[in-house]
Protein backbone atom coordinates (compact mmCIF):
# COMPACT_ATOMS: atom_id res chain seq x y z
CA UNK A 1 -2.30 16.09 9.43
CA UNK A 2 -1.46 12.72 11.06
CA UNK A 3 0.54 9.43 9.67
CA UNK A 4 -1.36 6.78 7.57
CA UNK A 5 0.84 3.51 6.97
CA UNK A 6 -0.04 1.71 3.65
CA UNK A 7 0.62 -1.79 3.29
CA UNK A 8 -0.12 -3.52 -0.23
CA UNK A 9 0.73 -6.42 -2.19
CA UNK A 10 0.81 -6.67 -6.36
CA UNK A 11 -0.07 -9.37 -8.22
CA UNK A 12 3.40 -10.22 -10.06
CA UNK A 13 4.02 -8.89 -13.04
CA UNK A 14 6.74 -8.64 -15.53
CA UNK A 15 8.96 -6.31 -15.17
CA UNK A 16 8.56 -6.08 -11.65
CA UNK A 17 6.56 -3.24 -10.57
CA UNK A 18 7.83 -2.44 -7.04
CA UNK A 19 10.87 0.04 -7.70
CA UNK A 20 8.64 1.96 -10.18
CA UNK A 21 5.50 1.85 -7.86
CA UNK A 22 7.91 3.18 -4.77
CA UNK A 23 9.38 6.58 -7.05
CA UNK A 24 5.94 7.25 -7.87
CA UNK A 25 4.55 6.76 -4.33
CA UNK A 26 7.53 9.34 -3.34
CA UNK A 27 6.30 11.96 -5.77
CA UNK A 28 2.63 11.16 -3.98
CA UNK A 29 4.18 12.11 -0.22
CA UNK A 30 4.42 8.43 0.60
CA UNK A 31 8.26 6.77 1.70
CA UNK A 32 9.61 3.79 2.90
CA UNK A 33 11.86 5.30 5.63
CA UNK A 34 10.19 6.05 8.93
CA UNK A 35 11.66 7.71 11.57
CA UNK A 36 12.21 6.29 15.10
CA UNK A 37 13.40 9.31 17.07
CA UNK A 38 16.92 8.76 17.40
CA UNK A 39 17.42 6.81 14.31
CA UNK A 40 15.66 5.92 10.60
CA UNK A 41 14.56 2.42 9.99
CA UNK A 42 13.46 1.45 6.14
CA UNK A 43 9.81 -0.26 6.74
CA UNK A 44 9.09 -4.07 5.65
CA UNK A 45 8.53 -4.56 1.45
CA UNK A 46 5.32 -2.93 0.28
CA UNK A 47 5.08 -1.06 3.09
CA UNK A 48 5.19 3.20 3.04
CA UNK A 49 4.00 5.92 5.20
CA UNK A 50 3.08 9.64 4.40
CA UNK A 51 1.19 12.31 6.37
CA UNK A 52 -2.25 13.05 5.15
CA UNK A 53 -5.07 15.04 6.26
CA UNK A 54 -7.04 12.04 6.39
CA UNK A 55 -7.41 8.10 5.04
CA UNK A 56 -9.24 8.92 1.92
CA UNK A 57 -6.10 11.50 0.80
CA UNK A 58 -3.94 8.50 1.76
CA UNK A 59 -6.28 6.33 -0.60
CA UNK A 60 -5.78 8.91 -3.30
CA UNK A 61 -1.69 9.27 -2.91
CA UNK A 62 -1.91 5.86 -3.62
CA UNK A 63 -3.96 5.39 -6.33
CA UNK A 64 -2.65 8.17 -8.17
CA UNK A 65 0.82 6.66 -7.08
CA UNK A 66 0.00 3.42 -8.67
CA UNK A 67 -1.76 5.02 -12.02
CA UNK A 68 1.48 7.14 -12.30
CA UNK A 69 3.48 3.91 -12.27
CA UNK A 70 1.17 1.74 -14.84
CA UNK A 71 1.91 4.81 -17.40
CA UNK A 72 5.80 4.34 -16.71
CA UNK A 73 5.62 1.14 -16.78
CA UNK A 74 2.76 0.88 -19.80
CA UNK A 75 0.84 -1.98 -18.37
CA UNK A 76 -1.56 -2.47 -15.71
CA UNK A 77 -0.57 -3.54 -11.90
CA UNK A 78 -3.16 -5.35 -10.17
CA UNK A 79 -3.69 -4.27 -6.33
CA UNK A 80 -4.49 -7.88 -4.78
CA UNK A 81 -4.03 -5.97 -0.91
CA UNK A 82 -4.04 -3.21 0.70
CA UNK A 83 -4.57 -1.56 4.60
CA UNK A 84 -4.35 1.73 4.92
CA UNK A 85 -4.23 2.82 8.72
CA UNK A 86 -4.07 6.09 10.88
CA UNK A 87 -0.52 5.42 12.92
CA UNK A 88 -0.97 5.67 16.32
CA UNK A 89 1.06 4.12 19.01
CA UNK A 90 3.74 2.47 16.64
CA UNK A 91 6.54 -0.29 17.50
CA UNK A 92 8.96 -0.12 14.25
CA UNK A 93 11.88 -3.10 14.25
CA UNK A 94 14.00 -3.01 11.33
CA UNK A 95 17.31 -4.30 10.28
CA UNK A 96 18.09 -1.57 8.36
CA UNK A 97 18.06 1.39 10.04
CA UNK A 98 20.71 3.66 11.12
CA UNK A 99 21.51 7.72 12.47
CA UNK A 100 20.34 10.74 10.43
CA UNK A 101 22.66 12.24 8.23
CA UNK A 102 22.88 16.05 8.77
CA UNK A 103 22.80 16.92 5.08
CA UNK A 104 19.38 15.20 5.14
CA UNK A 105 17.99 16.04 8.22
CA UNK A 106 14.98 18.62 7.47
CA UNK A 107 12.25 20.70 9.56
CA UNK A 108 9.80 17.45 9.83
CA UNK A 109 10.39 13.90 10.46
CA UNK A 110 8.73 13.33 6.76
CA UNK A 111 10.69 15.33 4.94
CA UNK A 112 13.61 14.17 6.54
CA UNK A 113 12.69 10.42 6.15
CA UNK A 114 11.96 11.55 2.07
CA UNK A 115 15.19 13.05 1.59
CA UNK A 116 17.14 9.74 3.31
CA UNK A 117 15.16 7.86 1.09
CA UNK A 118 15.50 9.91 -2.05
CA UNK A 119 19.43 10.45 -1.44
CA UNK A 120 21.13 8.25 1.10
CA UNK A 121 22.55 5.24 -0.41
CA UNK A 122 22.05 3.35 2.81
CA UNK A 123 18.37 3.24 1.94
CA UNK A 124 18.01 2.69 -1.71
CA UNK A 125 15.35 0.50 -3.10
């Protein structure tokens, strides 16, 4: 398994898409919070991570992601963008970023960035 980083943009759409798009991508293995070693940072707008066997199971977390979040929403969300990258030597700044919380802190650095995400107030959407 290695890191893929996603970065997308939407077309805009009423209601906005984003906070519906992100639980879904969640559900898909693919977060928001990245881990820096000694602390987690929340990535830049449409931007998530996940750990995949390869690009093309990245490519499908997403698109399933995004499918799962027209249904919600019951309308269509064009994908204008998108990279989708194998994470290699990373530099991460971010303004919001802080210390893991023990009750969150799990066996790998994803789970413990998905459970931040999922339940730390600090980093909600």
């Amino acid at each position: 398994m290695a890191d893929y980083l996603v970065t997308y943009d939407f077309r805009v759409g009423a209601p906005s898409q984003y906070k519906e798009f992100v639980e879904c991508a969640e559900i898909e293995g693919l977060v928001y919070v990245y881990d820096l070693g000694d602390e987690l940072a929340r990535l830049t707008n449409t931007t998530i991570w996940g750990a995949f066997p390869d690009k093309k199971a990245a490519k499908a977390a997403f698109e399933r992601a995004q499918t799962a979040a027209e249904k919600n929403l019951g309308r269509k969300i064009v994908l204008e963008k998108r990279v989708i990258t194998q994470m290699a030597d990373v530099f991460v700044r971010s303004d919001i970023k802080k210390p893991r919380d023990a009750r969150w802190t799990k066996s790998t650095k994803f789970e413990t960035c998905r459970a931040h995400q999922k339940n730390d107030p600090f980093f909600a959407y």
